[in-house]
Protein backbone atom coordinates (compact mmCIF):
# COMPACT_ATOMS: atom_id res chain seq x y z
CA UNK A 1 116.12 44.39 131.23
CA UNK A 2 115.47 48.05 130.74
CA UNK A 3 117.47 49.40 127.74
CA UNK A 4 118.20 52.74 127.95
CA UNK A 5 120.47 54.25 125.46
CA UNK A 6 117.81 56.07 123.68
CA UNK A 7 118.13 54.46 120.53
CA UNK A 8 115.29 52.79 118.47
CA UNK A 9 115.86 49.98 120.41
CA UNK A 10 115.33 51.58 123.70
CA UNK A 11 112.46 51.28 126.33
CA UNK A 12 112.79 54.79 127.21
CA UNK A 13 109.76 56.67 125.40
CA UNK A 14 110.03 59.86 123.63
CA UNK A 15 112.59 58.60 121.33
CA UNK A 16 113.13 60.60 118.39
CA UNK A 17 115.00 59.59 115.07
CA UNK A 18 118.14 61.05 113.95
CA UNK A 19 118.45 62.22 117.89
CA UNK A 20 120.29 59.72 120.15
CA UNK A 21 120.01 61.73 123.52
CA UNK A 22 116.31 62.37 123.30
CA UNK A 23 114.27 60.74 125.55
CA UNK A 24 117.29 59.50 127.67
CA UNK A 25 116.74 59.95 131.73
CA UNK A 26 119.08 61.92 133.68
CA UNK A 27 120.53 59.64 135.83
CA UNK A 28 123.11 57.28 133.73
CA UNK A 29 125.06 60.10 133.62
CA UNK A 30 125.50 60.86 136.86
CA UNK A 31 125.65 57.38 138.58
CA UNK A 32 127.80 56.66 135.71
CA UNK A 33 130.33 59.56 137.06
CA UNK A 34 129.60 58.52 140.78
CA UNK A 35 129.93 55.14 140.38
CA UNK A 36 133.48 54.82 137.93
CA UNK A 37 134.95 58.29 138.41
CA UNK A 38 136.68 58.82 135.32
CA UNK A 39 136.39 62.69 134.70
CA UNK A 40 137.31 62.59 131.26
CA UNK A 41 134.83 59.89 129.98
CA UNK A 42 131.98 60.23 132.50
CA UNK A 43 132.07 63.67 133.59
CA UNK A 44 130.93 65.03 129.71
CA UNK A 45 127.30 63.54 130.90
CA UNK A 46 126.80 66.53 133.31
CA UNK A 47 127.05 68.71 129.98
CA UNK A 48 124.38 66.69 128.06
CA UNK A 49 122.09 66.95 131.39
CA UNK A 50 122.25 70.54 131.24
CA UNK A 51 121.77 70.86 127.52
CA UNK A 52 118.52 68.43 127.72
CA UNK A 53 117.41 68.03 131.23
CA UNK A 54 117.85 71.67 132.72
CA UNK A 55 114.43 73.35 133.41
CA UNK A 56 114.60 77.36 134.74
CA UNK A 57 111.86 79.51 136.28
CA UNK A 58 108.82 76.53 136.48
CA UNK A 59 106.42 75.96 139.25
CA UNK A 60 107.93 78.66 141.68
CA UNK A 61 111.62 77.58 141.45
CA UNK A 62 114.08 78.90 139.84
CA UNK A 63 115.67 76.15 138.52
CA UNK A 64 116.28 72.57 138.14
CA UNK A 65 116.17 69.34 136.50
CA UNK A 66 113.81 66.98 134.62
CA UNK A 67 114.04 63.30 134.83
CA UNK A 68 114.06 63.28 131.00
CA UNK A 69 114.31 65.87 128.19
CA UNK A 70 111.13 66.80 128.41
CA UNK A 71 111.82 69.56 130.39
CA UNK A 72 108.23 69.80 131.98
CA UNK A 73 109.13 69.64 135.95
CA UNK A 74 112.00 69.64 138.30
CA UNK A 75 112.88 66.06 139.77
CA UNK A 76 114.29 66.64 142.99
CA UNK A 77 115.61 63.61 143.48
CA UNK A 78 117.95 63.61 140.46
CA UNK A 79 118.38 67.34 141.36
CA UNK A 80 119.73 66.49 144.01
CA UNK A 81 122.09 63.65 142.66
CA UNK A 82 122.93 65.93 139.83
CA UNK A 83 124.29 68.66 142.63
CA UNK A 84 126.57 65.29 144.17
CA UNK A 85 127.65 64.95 140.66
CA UNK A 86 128.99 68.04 140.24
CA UNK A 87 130.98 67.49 143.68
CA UNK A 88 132.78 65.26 141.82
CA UNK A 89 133.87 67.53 138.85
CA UNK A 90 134.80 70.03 142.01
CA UNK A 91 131.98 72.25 140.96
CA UNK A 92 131.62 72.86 144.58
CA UNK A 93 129.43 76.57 143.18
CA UNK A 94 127.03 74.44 140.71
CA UNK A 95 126.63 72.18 143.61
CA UNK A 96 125.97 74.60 146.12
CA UNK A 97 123.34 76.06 143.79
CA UNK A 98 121.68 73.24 143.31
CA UNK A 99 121.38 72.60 146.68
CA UNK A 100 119.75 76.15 147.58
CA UNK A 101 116.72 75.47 144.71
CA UNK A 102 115.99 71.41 147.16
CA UNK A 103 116.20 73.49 149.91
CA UNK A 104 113.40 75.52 148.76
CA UNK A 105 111.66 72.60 148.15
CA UNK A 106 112.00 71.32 151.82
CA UNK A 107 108.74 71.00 153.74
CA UNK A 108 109.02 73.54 156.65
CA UNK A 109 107.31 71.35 159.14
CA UNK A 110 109.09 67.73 158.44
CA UNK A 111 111.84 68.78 156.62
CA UNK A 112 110.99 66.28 154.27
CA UNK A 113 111.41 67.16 150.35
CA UNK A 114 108.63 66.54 147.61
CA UNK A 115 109.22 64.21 144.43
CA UNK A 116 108.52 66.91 141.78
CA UNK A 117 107.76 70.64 141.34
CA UNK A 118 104.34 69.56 140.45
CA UNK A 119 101.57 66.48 140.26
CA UNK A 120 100.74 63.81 137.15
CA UNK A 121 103.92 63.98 135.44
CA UNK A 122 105.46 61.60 133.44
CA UNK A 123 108.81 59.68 133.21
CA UNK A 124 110.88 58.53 130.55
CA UNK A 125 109.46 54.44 131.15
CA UNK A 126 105.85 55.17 131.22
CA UNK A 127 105.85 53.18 134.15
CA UNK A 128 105.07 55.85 136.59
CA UNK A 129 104.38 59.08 137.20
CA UNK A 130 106.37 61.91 139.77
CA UNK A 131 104.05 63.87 142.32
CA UNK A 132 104.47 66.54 144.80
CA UNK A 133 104.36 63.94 147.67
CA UNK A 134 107.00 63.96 150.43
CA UNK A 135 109.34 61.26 148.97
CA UNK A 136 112.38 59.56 151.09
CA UNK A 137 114.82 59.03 147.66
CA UNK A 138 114.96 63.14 146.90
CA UNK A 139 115.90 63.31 150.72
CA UNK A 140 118.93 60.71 150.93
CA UNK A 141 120.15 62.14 147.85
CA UNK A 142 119.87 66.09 149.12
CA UNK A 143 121.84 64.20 152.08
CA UNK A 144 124.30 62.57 150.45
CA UNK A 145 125.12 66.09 148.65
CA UNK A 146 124.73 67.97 151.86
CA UNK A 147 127.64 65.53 153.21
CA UNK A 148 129.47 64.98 150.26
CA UNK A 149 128.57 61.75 150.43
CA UNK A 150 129.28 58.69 147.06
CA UNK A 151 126.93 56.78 148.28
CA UNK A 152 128.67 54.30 145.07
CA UNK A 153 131.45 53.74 146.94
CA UNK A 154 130.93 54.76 151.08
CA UNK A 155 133.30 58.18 150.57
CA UNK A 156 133.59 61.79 149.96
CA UNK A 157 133.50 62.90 146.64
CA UNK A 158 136.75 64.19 147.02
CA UNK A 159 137.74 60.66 147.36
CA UNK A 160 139.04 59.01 144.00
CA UNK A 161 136.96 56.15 143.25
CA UNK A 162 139.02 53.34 143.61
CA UNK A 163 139.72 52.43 140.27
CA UNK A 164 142.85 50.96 138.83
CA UNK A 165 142.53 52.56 135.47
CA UNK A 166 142.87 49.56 133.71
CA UNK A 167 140.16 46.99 132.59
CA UNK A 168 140.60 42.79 132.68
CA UNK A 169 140.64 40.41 129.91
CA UNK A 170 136.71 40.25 129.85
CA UNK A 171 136.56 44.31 128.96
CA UNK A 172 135.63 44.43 132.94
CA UNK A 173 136.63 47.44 135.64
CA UNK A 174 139.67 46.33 138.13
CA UNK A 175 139.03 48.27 141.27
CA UNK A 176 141.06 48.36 144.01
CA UNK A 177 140.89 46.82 146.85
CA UNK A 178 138.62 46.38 149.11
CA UNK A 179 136.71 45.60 146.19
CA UNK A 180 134.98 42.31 145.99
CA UNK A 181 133.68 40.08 143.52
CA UNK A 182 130.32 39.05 144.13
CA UNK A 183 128.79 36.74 141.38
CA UNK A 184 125.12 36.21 141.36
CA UNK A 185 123.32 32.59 141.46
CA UNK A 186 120.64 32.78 140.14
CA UNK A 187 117.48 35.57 139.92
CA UNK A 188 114.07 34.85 141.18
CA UNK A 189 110.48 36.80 140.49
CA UNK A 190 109.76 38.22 143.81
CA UNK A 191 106.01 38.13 144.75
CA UNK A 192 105.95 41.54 144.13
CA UNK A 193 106.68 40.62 140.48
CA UNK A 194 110.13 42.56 140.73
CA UNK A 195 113.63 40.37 140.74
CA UNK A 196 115.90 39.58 143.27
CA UNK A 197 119.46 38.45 143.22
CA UNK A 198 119.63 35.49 145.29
């Protein structure tokens, strides 16, 4: 697995001692919020992401966000999942805002919306790189924020996440129901070289 806590131990380049946010990506923080609700413990991430991932007046925008805290492009697809994110707080102005600067990043012709505010840059796994192509995961997110959709959990974001506030014997999450259990079998290579659950 990926670790990415940003600690020495962590995958996530651009790790720097004495500095446990740096080099930590965006989006744990707001899938973390979209996914278990919790305001209070999960909602102080959207803080951290402005502090570190916030980037204002590059590449013909006016503002936002960076897939790391390098703070050299705007990521429009966490942009965009940032702006659901603050639905959730009921930042409905940050949100709004948010949404304006993808908007202005919409291709007039297809509608479509590019990856980032510019070409060649780099990520927080070295693994890849962002580009200014047309790019389908910045447009379901600007969706989902457009509809107020938690994609998490099939609901508005006014909808509480359906959460018990209370955790099992194993330290795990009781949701409510409809929730259901799933365990996984076993995990194969794919021939892509990625894994499946199977």
């Amino acid at each position: 697995g990926i670790t990415i806590n940003g600690g020495a131990n962590s995958d996530v380049t651009g790790y720097t001692p004495g500095d446990p946010t740096s080099g930590q990506p965006a989006d744990p923080s707001t899938w973390g919020l979209l996914a278990l609700g919790e305001l209070d413990k999960y909602g102080e991430g959207l803080d951290g992401i402005e502090d570190r991932c916030r980037v204002d007046n590059i590449d013909g925008f006016t503002f936002g966000y960076d897939f790391n805290a390098d703070v050299d492009v705007i990521w429009f697809e966490g942009t965009a999942h940032i702006a659901l994110a603050h639905q959730m707080i009921n930042d409905e102005a940050k949100s709004d805002s948010i949404l304006d600067v993808i908007m202005d990043a919409q291709d007039s012709a297809t509608g479509g919306i590019i990856c980032a505010s510019h070409n060649g840059v780099t990520t927080s796994f070295d693994l890849w790189t962002l580009s200014t192509d047309l790019h389908v995961a910045p447009a379901a997110w600007f969706i989902f924020a457009v509809d107020k959709y938690n994609p998490f959990w099939g609901q508005t974001t006014s909808d509480p996440v359906p959460y018990e506030d209370g955790y099992n014997d194993k330290g795990q999450y009781i949701f409510k129901e409809p929730w259901v259990e799933a365990e996984v079998d076993n995990i194969e290579q794919a021939q892509d070289g990625t894994s499946r659950a199977v």
